[in-house]
Protein backbone atom coordinates (compact mmCIF):
# COMPACT_ATOMS: atom_id res chain seq x y z
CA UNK A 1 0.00 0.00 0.00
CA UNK A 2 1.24 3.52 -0.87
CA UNK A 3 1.68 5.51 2.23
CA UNK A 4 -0.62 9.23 2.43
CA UNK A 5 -2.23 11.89 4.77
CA UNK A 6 -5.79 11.24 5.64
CA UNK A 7 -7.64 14.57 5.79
CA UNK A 8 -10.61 13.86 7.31
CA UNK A 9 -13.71 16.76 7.85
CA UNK A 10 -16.33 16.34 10.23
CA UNK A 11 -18.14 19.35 11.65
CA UNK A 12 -19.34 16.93 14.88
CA UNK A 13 -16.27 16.77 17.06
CA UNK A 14 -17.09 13.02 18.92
CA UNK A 15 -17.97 11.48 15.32
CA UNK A 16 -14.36 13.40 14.18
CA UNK A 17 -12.44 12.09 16.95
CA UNK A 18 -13.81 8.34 17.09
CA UNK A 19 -13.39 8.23 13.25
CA UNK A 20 -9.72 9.31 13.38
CA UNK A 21 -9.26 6.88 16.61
CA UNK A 22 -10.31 4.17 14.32
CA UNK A 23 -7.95 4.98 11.07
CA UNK A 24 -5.43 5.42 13.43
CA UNK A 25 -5.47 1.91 14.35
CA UNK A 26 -5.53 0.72 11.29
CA UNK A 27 -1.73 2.84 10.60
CA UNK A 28 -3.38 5.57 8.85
CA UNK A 29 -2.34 8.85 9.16
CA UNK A 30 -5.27 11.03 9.81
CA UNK A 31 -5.54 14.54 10.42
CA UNK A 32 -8.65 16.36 11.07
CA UNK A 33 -10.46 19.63 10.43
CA UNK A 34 -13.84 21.00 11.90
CA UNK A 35 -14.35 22.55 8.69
CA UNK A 36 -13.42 22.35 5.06
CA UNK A 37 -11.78 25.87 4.42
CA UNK A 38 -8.15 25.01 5.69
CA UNK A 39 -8.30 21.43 3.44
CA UNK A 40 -7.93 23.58 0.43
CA UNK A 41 -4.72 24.74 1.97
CA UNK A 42 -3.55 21.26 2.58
CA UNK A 43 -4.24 20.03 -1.33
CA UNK A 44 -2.72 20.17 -4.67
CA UNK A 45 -1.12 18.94 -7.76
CA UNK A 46 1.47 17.21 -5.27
CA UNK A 47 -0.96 15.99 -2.84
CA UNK A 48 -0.31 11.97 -1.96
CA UNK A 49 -3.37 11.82 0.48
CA UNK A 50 -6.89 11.08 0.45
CA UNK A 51 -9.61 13.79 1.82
CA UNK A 52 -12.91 12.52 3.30
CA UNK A 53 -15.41 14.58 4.20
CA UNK A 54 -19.28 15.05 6.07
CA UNK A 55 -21.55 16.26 3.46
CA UNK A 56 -23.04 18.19 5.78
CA UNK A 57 -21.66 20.76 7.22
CA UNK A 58 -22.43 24.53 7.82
CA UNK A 59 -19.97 26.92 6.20
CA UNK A 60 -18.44 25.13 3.31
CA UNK A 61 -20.77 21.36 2.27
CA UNK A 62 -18.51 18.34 1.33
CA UNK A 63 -20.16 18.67 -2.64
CA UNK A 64 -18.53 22.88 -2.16
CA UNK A 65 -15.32 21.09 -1.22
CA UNK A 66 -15.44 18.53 -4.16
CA UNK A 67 -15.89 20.88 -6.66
CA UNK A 68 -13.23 22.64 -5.47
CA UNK A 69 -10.57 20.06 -4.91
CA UNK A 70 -11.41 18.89 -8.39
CA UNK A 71 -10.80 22.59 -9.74
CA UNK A 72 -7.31 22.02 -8.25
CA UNK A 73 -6.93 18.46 -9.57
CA UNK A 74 -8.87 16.17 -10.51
CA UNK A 75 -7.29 13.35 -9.54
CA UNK A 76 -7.41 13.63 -5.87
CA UNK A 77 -9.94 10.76 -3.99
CA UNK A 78 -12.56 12.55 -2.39
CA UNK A 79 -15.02 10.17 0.07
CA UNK A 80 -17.95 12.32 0.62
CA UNK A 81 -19.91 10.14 4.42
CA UNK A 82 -23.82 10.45 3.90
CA UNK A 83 -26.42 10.16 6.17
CA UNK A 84 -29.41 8.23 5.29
CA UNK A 85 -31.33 11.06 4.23
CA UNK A 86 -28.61 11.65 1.46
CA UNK A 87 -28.54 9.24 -1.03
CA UNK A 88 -29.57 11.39 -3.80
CA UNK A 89 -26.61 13.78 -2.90
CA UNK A 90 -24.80 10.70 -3.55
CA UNK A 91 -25.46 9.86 -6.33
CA UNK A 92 -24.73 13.45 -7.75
CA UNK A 93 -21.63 13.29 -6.33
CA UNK A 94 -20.66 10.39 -7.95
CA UNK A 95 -21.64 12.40 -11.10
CA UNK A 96 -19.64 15.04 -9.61
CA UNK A 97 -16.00 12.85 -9.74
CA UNK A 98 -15.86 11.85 -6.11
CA UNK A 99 -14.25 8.58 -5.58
CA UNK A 100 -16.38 6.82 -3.79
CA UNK A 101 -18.50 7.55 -0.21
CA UNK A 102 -19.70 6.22 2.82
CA UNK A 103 -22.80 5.66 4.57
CA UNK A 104 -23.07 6.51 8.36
CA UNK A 105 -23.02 4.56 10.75
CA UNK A 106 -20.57 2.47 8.81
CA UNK A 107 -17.11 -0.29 10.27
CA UNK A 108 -14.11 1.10 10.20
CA UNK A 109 -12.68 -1.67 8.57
CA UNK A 110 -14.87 -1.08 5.22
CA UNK A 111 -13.93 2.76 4.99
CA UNK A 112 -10.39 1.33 5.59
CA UNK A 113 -10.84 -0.93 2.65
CA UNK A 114 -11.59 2.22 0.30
CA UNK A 115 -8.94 4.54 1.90
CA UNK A 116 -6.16 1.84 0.79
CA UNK A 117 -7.60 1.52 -2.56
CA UNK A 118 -7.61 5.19 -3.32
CA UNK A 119 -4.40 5.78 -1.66
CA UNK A 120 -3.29 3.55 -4.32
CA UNK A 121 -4.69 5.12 -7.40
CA UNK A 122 -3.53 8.31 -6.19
CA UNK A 123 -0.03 6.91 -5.67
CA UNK A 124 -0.08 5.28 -9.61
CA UNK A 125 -1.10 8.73 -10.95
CA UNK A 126 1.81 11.12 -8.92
CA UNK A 127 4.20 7.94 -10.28
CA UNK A 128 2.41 8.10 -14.51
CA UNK A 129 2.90 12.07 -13.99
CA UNK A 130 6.14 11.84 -12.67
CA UNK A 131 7.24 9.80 -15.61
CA UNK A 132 5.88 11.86 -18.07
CA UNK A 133 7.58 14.52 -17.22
CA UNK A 134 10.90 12.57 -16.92
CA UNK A 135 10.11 11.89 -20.47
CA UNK A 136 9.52 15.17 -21.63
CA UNK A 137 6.20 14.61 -22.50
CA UNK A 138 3.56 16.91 -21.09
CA UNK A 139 3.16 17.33 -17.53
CA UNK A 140 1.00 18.89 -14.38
CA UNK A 141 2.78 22.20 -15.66
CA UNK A 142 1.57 22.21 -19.02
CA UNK A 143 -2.12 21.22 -18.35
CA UNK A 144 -2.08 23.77 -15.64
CA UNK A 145 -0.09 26.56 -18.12
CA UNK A 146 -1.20 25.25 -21.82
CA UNK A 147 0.68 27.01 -24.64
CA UNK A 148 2.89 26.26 -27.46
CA UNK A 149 3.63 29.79 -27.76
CA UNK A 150 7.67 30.88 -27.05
CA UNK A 151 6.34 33.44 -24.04
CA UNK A 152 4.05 30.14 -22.67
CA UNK A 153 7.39 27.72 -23.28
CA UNK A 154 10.09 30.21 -21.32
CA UNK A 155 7.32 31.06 -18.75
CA UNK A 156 7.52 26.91 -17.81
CA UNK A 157 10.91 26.54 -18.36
CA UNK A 158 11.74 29.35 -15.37
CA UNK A 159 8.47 27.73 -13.22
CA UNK A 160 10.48 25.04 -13.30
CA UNK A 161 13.86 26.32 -12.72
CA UNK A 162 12.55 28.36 -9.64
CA UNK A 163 10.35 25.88 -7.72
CA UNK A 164 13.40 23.41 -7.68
CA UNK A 165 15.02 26.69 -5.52
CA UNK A 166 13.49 28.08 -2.12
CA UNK A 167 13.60 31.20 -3.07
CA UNK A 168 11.46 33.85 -2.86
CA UNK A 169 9.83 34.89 -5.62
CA UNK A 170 7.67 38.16 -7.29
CA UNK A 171 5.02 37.17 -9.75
CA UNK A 172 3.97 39.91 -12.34
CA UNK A 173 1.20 40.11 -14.58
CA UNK A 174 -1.76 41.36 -15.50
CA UNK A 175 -5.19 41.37 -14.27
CA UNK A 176 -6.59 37.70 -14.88
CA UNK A 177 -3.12 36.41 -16.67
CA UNK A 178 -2.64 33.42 -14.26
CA UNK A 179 -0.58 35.09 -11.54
CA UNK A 180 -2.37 32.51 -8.49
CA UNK A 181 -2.08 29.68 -10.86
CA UNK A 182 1.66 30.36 -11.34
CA UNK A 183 2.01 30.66 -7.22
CA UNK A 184 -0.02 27.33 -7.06
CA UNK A 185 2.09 25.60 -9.25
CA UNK A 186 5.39 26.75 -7.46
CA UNK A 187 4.17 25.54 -4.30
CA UNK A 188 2.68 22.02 -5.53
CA UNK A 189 5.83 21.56 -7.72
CA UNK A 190 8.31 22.37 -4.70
CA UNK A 191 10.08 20.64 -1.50
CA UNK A 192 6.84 22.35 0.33
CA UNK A 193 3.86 20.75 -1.76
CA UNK A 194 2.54 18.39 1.28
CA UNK A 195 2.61 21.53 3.73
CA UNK A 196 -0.09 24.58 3.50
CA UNK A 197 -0.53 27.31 0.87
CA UNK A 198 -1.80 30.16 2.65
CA UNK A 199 -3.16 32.75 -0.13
CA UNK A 200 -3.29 36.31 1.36
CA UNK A 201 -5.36 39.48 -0.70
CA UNK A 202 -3.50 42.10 0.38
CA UNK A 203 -6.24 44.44 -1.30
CA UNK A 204 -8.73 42.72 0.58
CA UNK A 205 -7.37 42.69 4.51
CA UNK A 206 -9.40 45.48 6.98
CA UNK A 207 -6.50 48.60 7.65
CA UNK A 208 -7.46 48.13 10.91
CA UNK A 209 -7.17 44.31 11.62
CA UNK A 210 -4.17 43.49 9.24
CA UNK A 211 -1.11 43.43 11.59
CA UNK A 212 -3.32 40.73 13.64
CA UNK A 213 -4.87 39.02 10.52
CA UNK A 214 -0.97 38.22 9.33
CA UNK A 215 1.11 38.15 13.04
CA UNK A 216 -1.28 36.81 14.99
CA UNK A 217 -2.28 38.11 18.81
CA UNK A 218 -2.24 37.39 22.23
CA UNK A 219 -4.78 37.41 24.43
CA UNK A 220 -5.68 40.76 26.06
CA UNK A 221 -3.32 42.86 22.74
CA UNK A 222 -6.39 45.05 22.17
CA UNK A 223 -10.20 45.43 22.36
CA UNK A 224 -11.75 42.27 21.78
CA UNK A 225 -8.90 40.11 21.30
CA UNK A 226 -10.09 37.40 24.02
CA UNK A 227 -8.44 34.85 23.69
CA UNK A 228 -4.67 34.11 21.85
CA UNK A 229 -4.89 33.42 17.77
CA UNK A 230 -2.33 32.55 15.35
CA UNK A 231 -1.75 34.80 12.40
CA UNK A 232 -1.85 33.97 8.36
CA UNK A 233 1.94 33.95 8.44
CA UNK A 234 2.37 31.53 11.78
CA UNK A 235 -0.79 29.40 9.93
CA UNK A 236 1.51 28.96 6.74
CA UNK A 237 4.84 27.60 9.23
CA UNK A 238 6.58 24.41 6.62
CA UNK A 239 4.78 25.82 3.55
CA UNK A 240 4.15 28.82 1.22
CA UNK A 241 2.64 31.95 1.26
CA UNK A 242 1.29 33.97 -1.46
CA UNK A 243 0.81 37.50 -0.81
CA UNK A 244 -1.72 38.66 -3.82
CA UNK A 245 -1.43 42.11 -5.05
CA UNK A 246 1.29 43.20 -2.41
CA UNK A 247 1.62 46.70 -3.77
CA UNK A 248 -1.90 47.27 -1.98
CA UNK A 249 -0.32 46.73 1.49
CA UNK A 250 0.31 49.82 3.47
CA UNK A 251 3.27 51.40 3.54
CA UNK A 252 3.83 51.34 7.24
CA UNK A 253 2.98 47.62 7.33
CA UNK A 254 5.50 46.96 4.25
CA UNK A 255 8.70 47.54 6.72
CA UNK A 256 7.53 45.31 8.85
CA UNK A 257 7.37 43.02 6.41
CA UNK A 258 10.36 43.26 5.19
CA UNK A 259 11.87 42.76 8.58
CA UNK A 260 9.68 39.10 8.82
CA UNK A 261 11.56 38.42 4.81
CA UNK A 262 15.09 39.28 6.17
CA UNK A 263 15.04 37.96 9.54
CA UNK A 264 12.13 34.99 9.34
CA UNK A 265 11.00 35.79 12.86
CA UNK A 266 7.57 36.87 13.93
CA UNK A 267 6.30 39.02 16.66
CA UNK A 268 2.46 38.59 17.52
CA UNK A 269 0.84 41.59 18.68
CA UNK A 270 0.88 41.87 22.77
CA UNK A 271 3.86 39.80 23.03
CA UNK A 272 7.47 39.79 23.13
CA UNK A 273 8.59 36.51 22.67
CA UNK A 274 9.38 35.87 18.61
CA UNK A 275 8.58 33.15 16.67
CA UNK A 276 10.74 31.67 14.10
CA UNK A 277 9.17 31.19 10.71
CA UNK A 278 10.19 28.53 7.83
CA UNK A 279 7.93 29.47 4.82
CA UNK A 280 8.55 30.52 1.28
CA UNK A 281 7.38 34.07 0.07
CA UNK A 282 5.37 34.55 -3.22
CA UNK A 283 3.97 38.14 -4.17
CA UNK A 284 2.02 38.85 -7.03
CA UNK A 285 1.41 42.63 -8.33
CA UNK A 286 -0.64 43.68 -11.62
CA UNK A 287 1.24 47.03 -11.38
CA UNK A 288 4.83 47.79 -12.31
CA UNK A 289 6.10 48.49 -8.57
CA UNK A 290 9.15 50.10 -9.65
CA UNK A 291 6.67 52.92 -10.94
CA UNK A 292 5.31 52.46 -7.49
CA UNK A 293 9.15 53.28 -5.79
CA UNK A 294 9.37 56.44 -7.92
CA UNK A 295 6.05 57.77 -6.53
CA UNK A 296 6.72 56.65 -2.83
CA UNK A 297 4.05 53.96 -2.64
CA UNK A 298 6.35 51.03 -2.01
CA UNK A 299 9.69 50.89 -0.48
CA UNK A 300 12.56 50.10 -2.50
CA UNK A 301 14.28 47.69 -0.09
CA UNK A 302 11.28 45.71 -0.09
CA UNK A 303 10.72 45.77 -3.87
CA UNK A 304 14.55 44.27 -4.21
CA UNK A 305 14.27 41.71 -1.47
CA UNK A 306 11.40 40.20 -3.48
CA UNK A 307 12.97 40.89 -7.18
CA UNK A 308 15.56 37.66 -6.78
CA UNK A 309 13.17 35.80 -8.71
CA UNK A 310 10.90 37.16 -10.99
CA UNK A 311 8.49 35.36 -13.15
CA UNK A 312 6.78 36.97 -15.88
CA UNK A 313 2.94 35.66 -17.05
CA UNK A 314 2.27 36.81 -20.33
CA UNK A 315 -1.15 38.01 -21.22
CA UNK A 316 -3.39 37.09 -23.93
CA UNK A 317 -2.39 39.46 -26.25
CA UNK A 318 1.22 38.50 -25.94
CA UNK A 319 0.42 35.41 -26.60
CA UNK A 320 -2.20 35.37 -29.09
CA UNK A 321 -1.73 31.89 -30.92
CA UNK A 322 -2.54 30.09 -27.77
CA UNK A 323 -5.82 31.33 -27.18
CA UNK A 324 -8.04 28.65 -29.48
CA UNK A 325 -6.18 25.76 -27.92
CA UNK A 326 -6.73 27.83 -24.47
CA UNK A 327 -10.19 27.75 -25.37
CA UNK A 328 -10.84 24.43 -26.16
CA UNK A 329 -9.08 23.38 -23.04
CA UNK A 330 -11.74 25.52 -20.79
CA UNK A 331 -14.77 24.40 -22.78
CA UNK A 332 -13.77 20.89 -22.12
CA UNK A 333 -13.01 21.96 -18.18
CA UNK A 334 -16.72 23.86 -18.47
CA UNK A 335 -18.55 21.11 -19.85
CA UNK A 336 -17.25 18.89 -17.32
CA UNK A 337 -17.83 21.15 -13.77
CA UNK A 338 -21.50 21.70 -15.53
CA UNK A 339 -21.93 17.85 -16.12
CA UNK A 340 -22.32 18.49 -19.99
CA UNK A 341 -20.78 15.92 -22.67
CA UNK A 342 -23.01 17.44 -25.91
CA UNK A 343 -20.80 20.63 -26.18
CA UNK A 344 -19.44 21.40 -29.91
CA UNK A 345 -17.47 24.37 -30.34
CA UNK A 346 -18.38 25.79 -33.97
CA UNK A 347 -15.94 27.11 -36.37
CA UNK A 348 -17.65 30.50 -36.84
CA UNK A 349 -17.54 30.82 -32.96
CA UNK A 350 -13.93 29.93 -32.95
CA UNK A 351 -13.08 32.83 -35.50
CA UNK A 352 -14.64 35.05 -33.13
CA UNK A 353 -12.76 33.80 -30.26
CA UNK A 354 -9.62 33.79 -32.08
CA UNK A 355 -10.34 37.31 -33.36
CA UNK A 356 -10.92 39.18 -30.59
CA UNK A 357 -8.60 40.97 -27.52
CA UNK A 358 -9.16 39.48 -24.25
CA UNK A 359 -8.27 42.88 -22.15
CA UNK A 360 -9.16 40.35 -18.69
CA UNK A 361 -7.31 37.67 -20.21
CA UNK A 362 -7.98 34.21 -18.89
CA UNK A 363 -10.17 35.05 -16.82
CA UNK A 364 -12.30 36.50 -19.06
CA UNK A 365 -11.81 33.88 -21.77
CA UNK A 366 -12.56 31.48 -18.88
CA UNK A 367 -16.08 33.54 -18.28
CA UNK A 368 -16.69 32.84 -22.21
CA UNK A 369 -16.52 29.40 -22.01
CA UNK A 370 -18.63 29.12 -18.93
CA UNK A 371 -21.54 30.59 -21.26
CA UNK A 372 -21.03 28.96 -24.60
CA UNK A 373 -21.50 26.00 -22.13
CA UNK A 374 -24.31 27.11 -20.30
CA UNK A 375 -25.63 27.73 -23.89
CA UNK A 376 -25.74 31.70 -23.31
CA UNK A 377 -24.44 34.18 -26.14
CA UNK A 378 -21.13 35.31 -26.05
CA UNK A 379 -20.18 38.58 -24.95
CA UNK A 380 -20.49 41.33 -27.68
CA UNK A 381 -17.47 41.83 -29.84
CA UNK A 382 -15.14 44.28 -27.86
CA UNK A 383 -15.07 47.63 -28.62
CA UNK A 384 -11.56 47.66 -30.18
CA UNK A 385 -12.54 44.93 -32.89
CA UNK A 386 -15.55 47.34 -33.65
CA UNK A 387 -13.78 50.19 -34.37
CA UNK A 388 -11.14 48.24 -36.87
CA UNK A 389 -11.15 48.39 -40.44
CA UNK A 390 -12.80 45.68 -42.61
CA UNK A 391 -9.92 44.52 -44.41
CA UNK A 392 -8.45 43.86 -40.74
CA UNK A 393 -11.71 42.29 -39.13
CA UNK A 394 -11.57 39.75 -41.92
CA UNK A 395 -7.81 39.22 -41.38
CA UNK A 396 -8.36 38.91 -37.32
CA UNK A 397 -11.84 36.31 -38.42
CA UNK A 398 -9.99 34.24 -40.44
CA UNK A 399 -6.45 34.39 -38.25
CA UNK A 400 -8.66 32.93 -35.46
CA UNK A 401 -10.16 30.07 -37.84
CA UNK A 402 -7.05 28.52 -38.56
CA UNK A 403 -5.38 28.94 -35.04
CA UNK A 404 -8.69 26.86 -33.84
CA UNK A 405 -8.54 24.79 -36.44
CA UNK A 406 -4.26 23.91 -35.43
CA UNK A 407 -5.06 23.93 -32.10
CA UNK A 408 -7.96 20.84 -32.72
CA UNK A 409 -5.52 18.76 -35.26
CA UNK A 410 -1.97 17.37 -34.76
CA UNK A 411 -1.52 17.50 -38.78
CA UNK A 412 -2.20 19.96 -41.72
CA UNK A 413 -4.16 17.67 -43.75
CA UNK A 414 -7.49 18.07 -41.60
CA UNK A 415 -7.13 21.57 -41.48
CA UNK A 416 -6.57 22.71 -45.17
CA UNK A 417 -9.13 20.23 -45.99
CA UNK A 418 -11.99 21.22 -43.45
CA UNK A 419 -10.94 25.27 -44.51
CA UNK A 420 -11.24 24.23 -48.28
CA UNK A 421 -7.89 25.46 -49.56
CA UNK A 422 -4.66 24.24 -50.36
CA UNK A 423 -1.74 23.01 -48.47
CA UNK A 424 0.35 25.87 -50.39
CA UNK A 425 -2.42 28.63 -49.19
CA UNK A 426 -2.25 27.04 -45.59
CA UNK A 427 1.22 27.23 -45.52
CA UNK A 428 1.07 31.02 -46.78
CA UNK A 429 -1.97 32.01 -44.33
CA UNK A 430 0.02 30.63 -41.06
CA UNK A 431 3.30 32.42 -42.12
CA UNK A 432 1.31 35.71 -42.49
CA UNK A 433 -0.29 35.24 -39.04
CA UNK A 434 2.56 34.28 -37.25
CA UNK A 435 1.27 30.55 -36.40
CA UNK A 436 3.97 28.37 -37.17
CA UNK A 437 4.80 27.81 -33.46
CA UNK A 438 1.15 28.16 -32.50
CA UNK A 439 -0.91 25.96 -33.82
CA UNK A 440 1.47 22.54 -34.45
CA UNK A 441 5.00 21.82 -33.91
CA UNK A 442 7.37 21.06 -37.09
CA UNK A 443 7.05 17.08 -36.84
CA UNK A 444 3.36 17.76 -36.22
CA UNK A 445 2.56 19.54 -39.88
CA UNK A 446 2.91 16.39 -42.18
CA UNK A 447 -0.63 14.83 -42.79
């Protein structure tokens, strides 16, 4: 049997504890949660472990959890325990991609029987990815960051390079690029990927809570603060965490900051005593923060602590060739999460797609998907499309045909036939739009 962590969610703390008690005998290694928010800190591409959770629960329901686990990867068990009352949830979770559940009151023994297996499975499919990417063939990265454009290639390539290090590491981009699923993909593909990944919005913390929100308190530090509480950073202790958008954090907080990046210590607030922190540092920022030095919104020392690595996510437009492939990929991701098997992406609609600027970038490609799925209209052509020339409309419609069309086949023979012109023309077309490295690599184009 392949060894794993148990995580195991149960909002009812005597059937939590008894469960666990009864793994544990068996030599698993359980460890539980009241409630399913922290799991999602606790999972990922790198995950060996099994999560089994209540259905229900207040806050966050076991089908909430599934659906998010399997946004994160697919592949991880998930053992959903019903109630009587529940089988229909069941059975939609089983629609849903869980691996299998459980029936309260149930023996130990038989939810030990399923753990094993699916401790298993999980084990063969870390080992298949593993090898796939020992064979250059394409991995957790590349289904996570799909592109055969150069920018998509070298943005890997340093991923890669990076999360072998422990460094530290700034993340820039713009608004929707992929900037979290970078930081995710650092952290699942690093020496940290079984400990926490503590995601902080630095836009989103209250002025007036944020020193406790990140260092924690003691009991007693200030109004309402009865009892002690560990802070985001203490939380993340063995793991990583990503500070989103960390030119929005206040100036007077970012030197303390800096002092926790130099030094790795922690002070809570109404204590003295400091607490040593091992975690790794990610920061993302939509804004160049070198604009922000100049006008005295972030510090400089801080902005070159965090600049020894830098990764660069290229937006849509920068990467232009991808975005049919791109496309395809989140239909297919969309018609899955919706339960849907009947979806057919139409040429005409790909031309659109593949014509148009994506100004939110995958986000906002993502949100298109979500509605050619749900069988809404897409959004209205953009404004910047509109306001083009018709010679260059056509151009941008019929650039986005054949990228959609490369991106569906391996070989050129499909496409010039299903476009209706020759190989010559299809030869000519892709060297005007730039798609030679797009849509099919070299030993990909003979038919």
């Amino acid at each position: 049997m392949s060894g794993g962590r148990i995580l195991l969610i149960d909002d009812e703390e005597e059937m939590r504890r008894s469960s666990a008690q009864a793994l544990s005998l068996f030599g698993l290694d359980v460890v539980t949660f009241a409630n399913a928010e922290p799991v999602l800190e606790r999972v990922g591409y790198g995950f060996d472990g099994v999560v089994i959770s209540d259905i229900r629960m207040p806050g966050m329901d076991g089908m909430t959890l599934l659906q998010r686990i399997r946004e994160m990867d697919s592949e991880i068990p998930v053992i959903l325990v019903t109630g009587h009352a529940d089988v229909q949830l069941a059975v939609s979770a089983m629609h849903a991609g869980v691996y299998d559940f459980v029936e309260k009151p149930f023996a130990a023994q038989h939810l030990v029987g399923i753990i094993r297996r699916a401790l298993d499975r999980r084990s063969l499919v870390l080992e298949n990815r593993r090898l796939r990417a020992v064979a250059g063939k394409r991995d957790d990265i590349e289904a996570r960051l799909p592109g055969r454009t150069q920018a998509m290639v070298d943005l890997r390539y340093r991923l890669r390079a990076i999360a072998a290090t422990d460094a530290d590491t700034l993340i820039i981009g713009e608004t929707g690029a992929g900037k979290e699923v970078v930081a995710r993909a650092l952290h699942d593909t690093s020496a940290r990927a079984d400990k926490p990944f503590i995601a902080i919005n630095c836009a989103a913390l209250p002025e007036t809570l944020i020193e406790s929100e990140l260092f924690g308190h003691e009991a007693g530090a200030f109004p309402g603060a009865l009892r002690p509480r560990y802070g985001k950073f203490e939380h993340g202790r063995g793991g990583t965490i990503l500070l989103d958008e960390i030119g929005s954090m206040p100036f007077d907080l970012q030197a303390k900051f800096l002092r926790v990046l130099q030094e790795r210590i922690i002070t809570r607030l109404g204590s003295n005593d400091p607490v040593s922190l091992d975690v790794r540092f990610i920061a993302t920022s939509k804004v160049d923060l070198e604009t922000e030095v100049a006008r005295g919104r972030f510090r400089p020392d801080l902005l070159y602590r965090l600049n020894v690595a830098t990764i660069h996510v290229p937006s849509l437009a920068q990467r232009q060739a991808d975005i049919p492939l791109l496309f395809l990929q989140l239909v297919r991701e969309a018609a899955a999460r919706y339960g849907r098997s009947d979806i057919e992406v139409r040429p005409e609609t790909m031309g659109k797609i593949g014509s148009r600027s994506w100004p939110g970038n995958v986000r906002e490609l993502r949100n298109a998907a979500d509605r050619l799925v749900l069988g809404l209209d897409l959004q209205p052509e953009d404004t910047a499309l509109q306001n083009r020339k018709l010679a260059d409309r056509v151009a941008a419609y019929e650039r986005g045909l054949i990228a959609s069309a490369l991106a569906a086949h391996g070989s050129l023979r499909p496409v010039y036939e299903m476009l209706g012109v020759s190989r010559k023309t299809l030869y000519e077309k892709m060297q005007k739009y730039g798609l030679e490295k797009g849509g099919a690599g070299d030993d990909e184009l003979e038919a």
